[in-house]
Protein backbone atom coordinates (compact mmCIF):
# COMPACT_ATOMS: atom_id res chain seq x y z
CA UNK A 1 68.84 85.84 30.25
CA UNK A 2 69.93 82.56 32.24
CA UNK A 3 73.29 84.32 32.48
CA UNK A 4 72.15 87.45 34.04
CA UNK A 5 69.90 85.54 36.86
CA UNK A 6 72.57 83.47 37.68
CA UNK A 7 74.82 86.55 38.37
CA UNK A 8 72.14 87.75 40.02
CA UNK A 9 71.81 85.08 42.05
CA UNK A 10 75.59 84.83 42.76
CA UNK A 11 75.72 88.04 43.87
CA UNK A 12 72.99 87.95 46.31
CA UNK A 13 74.13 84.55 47.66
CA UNK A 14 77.43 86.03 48.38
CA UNK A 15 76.22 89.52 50.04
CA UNK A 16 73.95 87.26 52.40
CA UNK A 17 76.62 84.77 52.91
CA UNK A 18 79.09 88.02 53.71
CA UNK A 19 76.28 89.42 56.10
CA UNK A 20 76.23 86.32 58.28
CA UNK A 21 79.93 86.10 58.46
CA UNK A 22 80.53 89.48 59.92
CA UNK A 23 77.52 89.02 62.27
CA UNK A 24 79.02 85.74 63.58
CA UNK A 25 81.95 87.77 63.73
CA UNK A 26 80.63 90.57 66.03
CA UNK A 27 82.17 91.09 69.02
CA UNK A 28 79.62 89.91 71.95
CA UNK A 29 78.92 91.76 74.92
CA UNK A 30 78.69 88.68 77.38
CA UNK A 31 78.48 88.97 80.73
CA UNK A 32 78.72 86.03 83.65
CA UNK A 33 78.22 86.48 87.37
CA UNK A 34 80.61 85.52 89.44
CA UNK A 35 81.38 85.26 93.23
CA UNK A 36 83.23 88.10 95.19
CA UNK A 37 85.80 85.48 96.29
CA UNK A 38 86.66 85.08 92.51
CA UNK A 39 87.39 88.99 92.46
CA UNK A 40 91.08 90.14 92.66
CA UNK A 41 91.57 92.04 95.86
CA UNK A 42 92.54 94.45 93.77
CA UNK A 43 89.19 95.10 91.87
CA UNK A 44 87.35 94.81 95.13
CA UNK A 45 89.37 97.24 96.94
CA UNK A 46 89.12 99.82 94.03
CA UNK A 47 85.42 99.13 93.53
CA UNK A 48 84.62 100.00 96.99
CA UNK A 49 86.43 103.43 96.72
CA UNK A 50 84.53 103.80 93.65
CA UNK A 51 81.35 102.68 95.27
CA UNK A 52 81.42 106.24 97.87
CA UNK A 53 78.42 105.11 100.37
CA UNK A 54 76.52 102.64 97.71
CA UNK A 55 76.93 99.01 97.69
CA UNK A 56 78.70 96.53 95.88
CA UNK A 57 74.98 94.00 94.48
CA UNK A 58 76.71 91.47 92.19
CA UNK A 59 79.91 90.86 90.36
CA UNK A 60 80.75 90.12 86.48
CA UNK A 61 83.17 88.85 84.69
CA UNK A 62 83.41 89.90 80.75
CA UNK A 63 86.57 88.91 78.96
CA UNK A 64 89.21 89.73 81.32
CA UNK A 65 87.88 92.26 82.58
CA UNK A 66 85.33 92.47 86.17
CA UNK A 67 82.31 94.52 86.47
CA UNK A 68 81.32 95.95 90.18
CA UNK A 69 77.56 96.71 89.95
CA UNK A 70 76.96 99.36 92.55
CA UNK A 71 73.73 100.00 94.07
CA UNK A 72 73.59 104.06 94.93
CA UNK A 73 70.12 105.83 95.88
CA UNK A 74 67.90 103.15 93.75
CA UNK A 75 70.43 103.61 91.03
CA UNK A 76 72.69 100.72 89.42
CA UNK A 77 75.79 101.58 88.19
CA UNK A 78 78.48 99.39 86.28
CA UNK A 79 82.15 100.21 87.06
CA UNK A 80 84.09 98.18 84.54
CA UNK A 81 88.05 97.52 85.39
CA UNK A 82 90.68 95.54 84.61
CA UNK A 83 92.31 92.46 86.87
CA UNK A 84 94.89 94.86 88.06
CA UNK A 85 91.56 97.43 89.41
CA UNK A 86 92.26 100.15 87.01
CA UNK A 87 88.94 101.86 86.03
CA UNK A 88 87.78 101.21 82.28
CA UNK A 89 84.42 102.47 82.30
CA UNK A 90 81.24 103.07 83.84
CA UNK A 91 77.70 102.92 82.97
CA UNK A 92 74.38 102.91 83.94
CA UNK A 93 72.65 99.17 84.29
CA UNK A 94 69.58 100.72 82.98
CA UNK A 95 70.69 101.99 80.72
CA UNK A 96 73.22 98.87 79.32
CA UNK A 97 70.20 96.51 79.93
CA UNK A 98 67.33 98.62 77.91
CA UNK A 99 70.22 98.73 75.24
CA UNK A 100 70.22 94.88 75.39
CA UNK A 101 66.61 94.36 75.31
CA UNK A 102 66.31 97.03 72.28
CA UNK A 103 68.01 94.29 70.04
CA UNK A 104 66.07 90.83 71.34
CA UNK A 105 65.03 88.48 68.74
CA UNK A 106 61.90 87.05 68.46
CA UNK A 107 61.20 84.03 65.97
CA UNK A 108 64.28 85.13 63.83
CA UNK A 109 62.81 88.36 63.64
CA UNK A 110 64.60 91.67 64.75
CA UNK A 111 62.29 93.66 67.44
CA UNK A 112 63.61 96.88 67.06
């Protein structure tokens, strides 16, 4: 009997120990504003020919990579690109933020 809870506990232990690895493990989508002056001409020359008539609001930096977040009839749009100005992806703000807020945490609690 002693043996079996002890395995029991073991086991649990480790699959909770094992849970909190891989989430500390997780990539993190983290984002940091930056100034336009700390944007490769590169990036800002291909953002505005991205941008077609909408305007360039803020600038990020995640990883290595810059985000352009373009302001286009009351829409936001991310254009993602590396330092050289190639185009990685793009996205809707809205969409990226509601995304975000969909997984907050509140008191150690998930609020799905």
């Amino acid at each position: 009997m002693k043996t079996t809870k002890l395995i029991t506990t073991i086991a649990v232990s480790a699959g909770l120990a094992f849970g909190v690895a891989a989430q500390a493990g997780e990539k993190k989508h983290e984002e940091q504003s930056i100034n336009s002056s700390e944007v490769p001409a590169a990036v800002q020359s291909a953002a505005q020919a991205q941008a077609q008539g909408g305007t360039i609001v803020r600038w990020e930096k995640e990883g290595a990579n810059f985000e352009a977040v373009i302001d286009k009839n009351g829409k936001q749009i991310g254009l993602e690109m590396d330092a050289n100005g190639k185009m990685l992806s793009k996205h809707s703000e809205a969409k990226e933020h509601k995304e975000g807020a969909k997984y907050s945490f509140v008191g150690g609690s998930r609020c799905d």
